[in-house]
Every structure is written in structure tokens, then in C-alpha cells.
N, C-alpha and C. Protein backbone atom coordinates (compact mmCIF):
# COMPACT_ATOMS: atom_id res chain seq x y z
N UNK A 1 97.20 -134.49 163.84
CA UNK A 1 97.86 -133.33 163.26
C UNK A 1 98.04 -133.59 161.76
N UNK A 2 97.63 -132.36 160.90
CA UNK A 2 97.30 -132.64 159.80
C UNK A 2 98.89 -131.89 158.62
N UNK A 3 100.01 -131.97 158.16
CA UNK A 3 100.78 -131.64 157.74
C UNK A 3 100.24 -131.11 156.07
N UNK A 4 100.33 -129.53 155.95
CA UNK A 4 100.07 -129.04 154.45
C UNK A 4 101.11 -128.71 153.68
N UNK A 5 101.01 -129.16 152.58
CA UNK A 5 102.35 -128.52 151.36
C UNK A 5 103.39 -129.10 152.09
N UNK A 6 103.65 -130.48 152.59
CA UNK A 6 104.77 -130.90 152.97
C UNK A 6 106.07 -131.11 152.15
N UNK A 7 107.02 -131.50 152.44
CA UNK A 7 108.04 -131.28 151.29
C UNK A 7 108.76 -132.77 151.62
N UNK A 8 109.40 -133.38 150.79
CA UNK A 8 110.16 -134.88 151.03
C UNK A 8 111.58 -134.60 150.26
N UNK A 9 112.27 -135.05 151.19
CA UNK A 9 113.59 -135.72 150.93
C UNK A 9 114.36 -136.30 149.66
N UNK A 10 112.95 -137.10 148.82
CA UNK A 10 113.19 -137.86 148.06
C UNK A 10 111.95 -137.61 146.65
N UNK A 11 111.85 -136.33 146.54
CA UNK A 11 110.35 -135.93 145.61
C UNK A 11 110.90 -136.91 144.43
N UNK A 12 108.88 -137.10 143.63
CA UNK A 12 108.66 -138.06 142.55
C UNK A 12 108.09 -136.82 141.68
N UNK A 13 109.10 -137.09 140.77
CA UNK A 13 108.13 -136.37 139.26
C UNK A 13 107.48 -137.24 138.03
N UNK A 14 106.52 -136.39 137.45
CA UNK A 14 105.89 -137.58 136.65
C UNK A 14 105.76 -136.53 136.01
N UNK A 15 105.97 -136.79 134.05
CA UNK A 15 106.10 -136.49 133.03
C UNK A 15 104.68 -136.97 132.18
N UNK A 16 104.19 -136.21 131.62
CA UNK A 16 102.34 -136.52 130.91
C UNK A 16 102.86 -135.77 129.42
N UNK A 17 102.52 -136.69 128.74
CA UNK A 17 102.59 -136.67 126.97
C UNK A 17 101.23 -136.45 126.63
N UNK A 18 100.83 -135.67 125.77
CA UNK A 18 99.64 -135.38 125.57
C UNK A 18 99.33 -134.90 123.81
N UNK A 19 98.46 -135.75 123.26
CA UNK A 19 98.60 -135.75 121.70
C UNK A 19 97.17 -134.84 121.51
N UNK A 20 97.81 -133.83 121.30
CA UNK A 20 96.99 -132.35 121.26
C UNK A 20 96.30 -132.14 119.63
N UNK A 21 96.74 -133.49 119.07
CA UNK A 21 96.90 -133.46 117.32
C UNK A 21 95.19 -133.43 116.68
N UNK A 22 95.17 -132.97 115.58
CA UNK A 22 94.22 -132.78 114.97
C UNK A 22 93.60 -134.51 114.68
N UNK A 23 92.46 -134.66 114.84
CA UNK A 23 92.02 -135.79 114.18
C UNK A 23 92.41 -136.25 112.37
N UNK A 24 92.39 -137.60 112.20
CA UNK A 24 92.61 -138.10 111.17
C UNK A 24 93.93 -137.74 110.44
N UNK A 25 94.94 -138.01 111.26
CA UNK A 25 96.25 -137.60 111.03
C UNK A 25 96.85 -138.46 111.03
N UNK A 26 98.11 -138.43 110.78
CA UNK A 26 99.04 -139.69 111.36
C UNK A 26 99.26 -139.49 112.97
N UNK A 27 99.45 -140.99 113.39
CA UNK A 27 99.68 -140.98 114.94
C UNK A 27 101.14 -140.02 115.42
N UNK A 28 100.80 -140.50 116.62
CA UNK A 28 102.17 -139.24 117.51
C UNK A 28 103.19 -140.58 118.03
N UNK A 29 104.57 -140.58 117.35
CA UNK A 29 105.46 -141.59 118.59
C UNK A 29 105.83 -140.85 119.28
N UNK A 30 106.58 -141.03 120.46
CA UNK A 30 106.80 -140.24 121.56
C UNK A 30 108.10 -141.45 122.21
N UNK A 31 109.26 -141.03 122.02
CA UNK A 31 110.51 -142.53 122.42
C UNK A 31 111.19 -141.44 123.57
N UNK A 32 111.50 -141.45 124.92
CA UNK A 32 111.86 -140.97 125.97
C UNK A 32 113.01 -142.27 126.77
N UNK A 33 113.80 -141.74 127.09
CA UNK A 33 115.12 -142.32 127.61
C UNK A 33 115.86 -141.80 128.79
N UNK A 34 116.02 -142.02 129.80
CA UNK A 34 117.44 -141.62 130.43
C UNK A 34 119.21 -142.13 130.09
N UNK A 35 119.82 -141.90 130.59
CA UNK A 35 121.07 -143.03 130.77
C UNK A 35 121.00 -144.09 130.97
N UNK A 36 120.37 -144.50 132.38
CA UNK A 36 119.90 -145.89 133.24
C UNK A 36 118.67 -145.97 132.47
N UNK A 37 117.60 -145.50 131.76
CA UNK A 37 115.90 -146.44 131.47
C UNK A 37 115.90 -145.90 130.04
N UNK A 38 115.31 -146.37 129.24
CA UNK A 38 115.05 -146.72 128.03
C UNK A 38 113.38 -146.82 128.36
N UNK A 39 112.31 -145.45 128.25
CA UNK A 39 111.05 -145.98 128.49
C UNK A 39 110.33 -146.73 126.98
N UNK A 40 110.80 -146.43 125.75
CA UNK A 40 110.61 -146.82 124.58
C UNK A 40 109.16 -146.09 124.01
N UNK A 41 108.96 -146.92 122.57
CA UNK A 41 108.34 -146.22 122.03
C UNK A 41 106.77 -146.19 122.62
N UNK A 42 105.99 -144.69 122.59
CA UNK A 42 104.55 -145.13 122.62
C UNK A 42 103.38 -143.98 121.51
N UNK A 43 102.73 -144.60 120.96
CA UNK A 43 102.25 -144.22 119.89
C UNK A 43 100.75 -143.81 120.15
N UNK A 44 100.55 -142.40 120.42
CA UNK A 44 99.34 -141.88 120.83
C UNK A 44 98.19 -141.26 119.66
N UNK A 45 97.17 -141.89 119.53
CA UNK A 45 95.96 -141.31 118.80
C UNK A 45 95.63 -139.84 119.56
N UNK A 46 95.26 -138.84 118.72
CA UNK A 46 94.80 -137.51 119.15
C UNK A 46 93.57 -138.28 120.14
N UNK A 47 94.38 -137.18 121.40
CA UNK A 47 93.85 -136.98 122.99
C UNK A 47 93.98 -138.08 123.90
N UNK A 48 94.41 -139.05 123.23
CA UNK A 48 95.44 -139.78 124.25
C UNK A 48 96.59 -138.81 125.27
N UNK A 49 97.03 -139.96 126.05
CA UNK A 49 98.64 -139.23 126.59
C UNK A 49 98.88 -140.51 127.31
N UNK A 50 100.16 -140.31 127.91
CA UNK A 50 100.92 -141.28 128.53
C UNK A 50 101.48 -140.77 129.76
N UNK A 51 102.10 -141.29 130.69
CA UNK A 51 103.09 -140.67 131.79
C UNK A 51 103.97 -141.82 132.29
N UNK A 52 105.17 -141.09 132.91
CA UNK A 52 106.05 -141.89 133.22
C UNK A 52 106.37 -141.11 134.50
N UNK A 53 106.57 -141.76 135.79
CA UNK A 53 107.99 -141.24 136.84
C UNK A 53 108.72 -141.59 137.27
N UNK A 54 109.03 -141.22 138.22
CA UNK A 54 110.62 -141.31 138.47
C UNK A 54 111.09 -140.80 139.82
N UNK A 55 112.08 -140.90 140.32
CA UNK A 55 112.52 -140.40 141.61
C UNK A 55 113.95 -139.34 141.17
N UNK A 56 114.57 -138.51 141.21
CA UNK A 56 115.88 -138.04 140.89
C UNK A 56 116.97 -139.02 141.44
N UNK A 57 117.84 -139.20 141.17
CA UNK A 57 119.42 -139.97 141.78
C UNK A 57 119.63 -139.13 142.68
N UNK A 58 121.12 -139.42 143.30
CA UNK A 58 121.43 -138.57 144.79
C UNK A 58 122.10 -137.50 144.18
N UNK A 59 122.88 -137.62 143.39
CA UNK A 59 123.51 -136.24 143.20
C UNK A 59 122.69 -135.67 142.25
N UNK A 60 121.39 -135.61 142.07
CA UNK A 60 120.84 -134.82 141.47
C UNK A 60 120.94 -134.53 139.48
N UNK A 61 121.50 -135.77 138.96
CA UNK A 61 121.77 -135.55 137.10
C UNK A 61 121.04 -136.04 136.52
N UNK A 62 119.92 -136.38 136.86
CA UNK A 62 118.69 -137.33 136.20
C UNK A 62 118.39 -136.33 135.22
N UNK A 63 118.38 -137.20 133.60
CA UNK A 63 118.45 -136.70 132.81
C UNK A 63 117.66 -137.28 131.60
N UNK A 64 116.10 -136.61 131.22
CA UNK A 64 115.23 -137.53 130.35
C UNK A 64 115.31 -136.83 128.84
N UNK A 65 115.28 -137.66 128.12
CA UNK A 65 116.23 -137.04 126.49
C UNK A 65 114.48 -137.72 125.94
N UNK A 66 113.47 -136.75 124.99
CA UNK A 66 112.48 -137.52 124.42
C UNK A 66 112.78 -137.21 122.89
N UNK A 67 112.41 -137.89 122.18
CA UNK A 67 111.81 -137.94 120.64
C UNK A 67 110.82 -138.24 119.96
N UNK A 68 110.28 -137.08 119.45
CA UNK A 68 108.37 -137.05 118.74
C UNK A 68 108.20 -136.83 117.38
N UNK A 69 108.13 -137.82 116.85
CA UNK A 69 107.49 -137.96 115.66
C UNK A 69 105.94 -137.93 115.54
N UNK A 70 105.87 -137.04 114.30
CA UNK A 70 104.21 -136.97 113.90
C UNK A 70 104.68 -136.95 112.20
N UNK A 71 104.14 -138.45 111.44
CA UNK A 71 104.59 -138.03 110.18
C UNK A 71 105.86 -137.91 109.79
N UNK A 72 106.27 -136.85 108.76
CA UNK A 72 107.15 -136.64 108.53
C UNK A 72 108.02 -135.25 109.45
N UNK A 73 106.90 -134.89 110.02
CA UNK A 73 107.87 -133.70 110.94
C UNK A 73 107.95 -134.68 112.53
N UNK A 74 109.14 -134.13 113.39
CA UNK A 74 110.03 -134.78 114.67
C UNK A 74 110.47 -133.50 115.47
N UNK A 75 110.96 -133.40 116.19
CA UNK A 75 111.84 -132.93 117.64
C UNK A 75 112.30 -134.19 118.17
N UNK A 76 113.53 -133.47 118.94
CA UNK A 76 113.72 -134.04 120.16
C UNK A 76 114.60 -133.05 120.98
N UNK A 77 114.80 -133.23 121.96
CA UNK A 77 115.18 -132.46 123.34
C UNK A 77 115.27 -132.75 124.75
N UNK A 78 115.81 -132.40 125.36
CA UNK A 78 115.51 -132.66 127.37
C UNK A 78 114.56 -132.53 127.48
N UNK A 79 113.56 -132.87 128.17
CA UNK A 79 112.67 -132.98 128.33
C UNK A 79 112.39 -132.43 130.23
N UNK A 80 113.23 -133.14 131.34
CA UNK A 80 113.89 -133.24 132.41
C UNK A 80 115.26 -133.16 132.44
N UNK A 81 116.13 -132.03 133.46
CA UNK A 81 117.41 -131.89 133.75
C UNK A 81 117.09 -131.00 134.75
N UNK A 82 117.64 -131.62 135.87
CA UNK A 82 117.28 -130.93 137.43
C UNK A 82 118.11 -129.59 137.07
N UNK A 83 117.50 -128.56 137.56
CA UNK A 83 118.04 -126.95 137.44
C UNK A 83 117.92 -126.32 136.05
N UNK A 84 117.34 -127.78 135.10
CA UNK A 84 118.19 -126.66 134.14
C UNK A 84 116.56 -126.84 133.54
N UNK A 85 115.99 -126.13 132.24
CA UNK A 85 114.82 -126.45 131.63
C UNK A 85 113.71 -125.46 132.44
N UNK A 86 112.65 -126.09 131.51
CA UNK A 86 111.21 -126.01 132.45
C UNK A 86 110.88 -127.01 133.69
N UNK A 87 110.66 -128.01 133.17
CA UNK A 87 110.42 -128.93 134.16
C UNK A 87 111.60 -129.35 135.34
N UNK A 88 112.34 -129.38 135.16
CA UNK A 88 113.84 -129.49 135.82
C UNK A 88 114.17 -128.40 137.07
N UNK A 89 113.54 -127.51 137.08
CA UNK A 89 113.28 -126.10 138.29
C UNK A 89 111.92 -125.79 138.92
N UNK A 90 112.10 -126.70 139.14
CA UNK A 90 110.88 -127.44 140.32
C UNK A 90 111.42 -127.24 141.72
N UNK A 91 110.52 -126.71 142.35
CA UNK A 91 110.90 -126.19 143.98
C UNK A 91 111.73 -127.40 144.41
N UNK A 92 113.11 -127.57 145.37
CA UNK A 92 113.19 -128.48 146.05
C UNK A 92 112.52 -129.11 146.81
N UNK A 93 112.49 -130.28 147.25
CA UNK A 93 111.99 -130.87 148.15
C UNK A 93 110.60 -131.10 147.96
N UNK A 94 109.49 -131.17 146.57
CA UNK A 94 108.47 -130.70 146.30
C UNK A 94 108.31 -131.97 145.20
N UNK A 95 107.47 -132.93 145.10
CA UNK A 95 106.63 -133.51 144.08
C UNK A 95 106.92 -132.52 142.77
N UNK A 96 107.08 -132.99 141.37
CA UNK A 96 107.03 -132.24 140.29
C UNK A 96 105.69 -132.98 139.44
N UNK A 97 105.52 -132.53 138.40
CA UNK A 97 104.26 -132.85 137.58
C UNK A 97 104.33 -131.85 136.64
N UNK A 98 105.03 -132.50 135.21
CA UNK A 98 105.18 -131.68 134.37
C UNK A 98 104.35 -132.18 132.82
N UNK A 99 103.54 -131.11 132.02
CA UNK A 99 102.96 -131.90 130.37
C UNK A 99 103.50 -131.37 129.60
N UNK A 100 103.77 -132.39 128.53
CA UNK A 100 104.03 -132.02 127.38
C UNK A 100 102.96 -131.54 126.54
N UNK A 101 102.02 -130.82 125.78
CA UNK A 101 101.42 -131.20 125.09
C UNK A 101 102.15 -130.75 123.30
N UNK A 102 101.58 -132.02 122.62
CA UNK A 102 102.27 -132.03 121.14
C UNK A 102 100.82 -131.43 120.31
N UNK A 103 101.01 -130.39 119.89
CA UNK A 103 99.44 -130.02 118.90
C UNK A 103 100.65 -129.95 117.08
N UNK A 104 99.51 -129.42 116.48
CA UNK A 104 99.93 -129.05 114.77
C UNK A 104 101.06 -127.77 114.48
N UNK A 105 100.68 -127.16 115.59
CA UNK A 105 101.44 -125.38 115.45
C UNK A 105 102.73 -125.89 116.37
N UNK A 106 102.60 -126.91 117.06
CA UNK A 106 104.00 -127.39 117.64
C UNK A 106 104.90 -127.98 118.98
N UNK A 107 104.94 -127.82 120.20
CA UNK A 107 105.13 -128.00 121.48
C UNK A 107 105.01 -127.47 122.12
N UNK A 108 104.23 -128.15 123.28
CA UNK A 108 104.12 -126.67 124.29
C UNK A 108 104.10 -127.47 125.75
N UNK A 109 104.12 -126.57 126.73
CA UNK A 109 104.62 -126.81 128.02
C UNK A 109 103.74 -126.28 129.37
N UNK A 110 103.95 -127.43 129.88
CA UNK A 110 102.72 -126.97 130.97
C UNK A 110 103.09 -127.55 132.44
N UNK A 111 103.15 -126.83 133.50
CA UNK A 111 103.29 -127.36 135.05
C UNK A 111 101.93 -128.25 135.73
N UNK A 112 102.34 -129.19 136.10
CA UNK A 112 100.89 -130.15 136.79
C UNK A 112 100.04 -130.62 136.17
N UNK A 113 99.08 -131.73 136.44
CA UNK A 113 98.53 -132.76 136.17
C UNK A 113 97.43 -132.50 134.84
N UNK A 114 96.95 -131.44 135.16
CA UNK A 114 95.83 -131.30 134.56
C UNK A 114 95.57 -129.52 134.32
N UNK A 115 96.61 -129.02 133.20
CA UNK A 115 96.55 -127.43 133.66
C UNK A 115 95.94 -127.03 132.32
N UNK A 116 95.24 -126.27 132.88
CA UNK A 116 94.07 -125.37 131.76
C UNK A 116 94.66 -124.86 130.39
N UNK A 117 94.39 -124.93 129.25
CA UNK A 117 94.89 -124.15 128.17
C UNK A 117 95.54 -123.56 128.41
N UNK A 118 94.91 -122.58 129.01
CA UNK A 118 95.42 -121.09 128.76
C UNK A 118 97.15 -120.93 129.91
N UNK A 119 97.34 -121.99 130.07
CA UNK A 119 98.94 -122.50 131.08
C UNK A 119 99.56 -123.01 130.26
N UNK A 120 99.26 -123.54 128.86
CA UNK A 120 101.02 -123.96 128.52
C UNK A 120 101.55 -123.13 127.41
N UNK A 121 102.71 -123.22 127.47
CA UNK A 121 103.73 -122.33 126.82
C UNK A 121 104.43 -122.88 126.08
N UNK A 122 104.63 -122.00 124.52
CA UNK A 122 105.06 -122.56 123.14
C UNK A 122 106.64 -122.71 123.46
N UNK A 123 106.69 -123.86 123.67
CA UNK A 123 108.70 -124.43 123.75
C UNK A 123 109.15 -124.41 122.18
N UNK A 124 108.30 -125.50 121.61
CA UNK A 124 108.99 -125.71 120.34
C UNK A 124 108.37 -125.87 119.11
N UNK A 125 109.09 -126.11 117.82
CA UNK A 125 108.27 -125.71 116.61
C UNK A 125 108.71 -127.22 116.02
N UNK A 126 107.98 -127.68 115.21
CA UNK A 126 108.33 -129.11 114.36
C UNK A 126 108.96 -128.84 113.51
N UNK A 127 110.61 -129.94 113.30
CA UNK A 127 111.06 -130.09 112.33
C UNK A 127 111.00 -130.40 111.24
């Protein structure tokens, strides 16, 4: 018996950084943190990316804070906060898989591993 779209108890999300940046630029840092983990700095050449996951805590406050430098322009923001955000309102009981991608015009947002252009959505603008 073959179980489809099953759902777990204990879903894993995984977070994908993606340096959307123009060639011959300065690199992308990318410093991401919870309360409990400190993932630290990682420094992506255009079309690189990175990922990190994770499991949520029991009461549900897992909370990932990132900061992106390119140059002299930065953000930072939640990145992950169960209920609240983009990535954070993810079906219960359901695996998450959320991208960042960082381009020149600014941040943008995308559901699952590998989602087509034309799926992510302008979150934010560089400081």
C-alpha cells in the first residue's frame, strides 16, 4: 500500500538562498540565525545558493531572522515565523520548501525547491 501527499507530525522545512546577482559584482553575504542556531555567514558568487533545515519546536515559535549584504546595499527580515510571513503559512502537517532569491532590482520569494521564474514574488527592495 502506497500512501500519497502524506502529512507528518513533525514536518521539515528547508530554506534555499539563491544569488540571482548580475555577474562581476560584489559577492552576496547571506548571515541567518534563530534564537537556539546561529547558521552564520555564507558568501555566494552569482548562481550559487545555499540551504538550511530545520524541524519547528513543539509549541510552534521557530523563528529565522536573515541578513543580506551585496556591497554597499543590505536587508534584513524574518525570513521563517510559523503563521506569520510567506514561508511560515505552510499547510500543517506538510514538508515546507521555501527560496529566497536575491537579484539587482531586489528580493523575491518563491514556494519549493526549484520554482520557475515566473513563481517568485517581489518581497523586498535593497537598502
Amino acid at each position: 500500500m502506497q500512501i500519497i501527499n502524506a502529512f507528518t507530525l513533525h514536518p521539515n522545512y528547508t530554506l534555499r538562498f539563491v544569488s540571482g546577482l548580475p555577474p562581476n559584482t560584489d559577492l552576496l553575504k547571506v548571515h541567518c540565525q534563530s534564537r537556539d542556531d546561529d547558521i552564520g555567514d555564507r558568501i555566494l558568487k552569482p548562481g550559487d545558493h545555499f540551504d538550511f533545515s530545520f524541524h519547528m519546536n513543539l509549541p510552534e515559535t521557530t523563528l529565522y531572522h536573515c541578513g543580506f549584504f551585496w556591497g554597499p546595499k543590505h536587508n534584513n527580515f524574518d525570513v521563517f515565523k510559523r503563521w506569520h510571513g510567506y514561508c511560515g503559512s505552510i499547510k500543517l502537517f506538510q514538508n515546507g520548501y521555501c527560496t529566497w532569491l536575491m537579484k539587482d532590482s531586489g528580493i523575491y520569494f518563491a514556494l519549493g525547491p526549484n520554482p520557475s521564474p515566473g513563481d517568485f514574488k517581489f518581497l523586498h527592495s535593497w537598502l
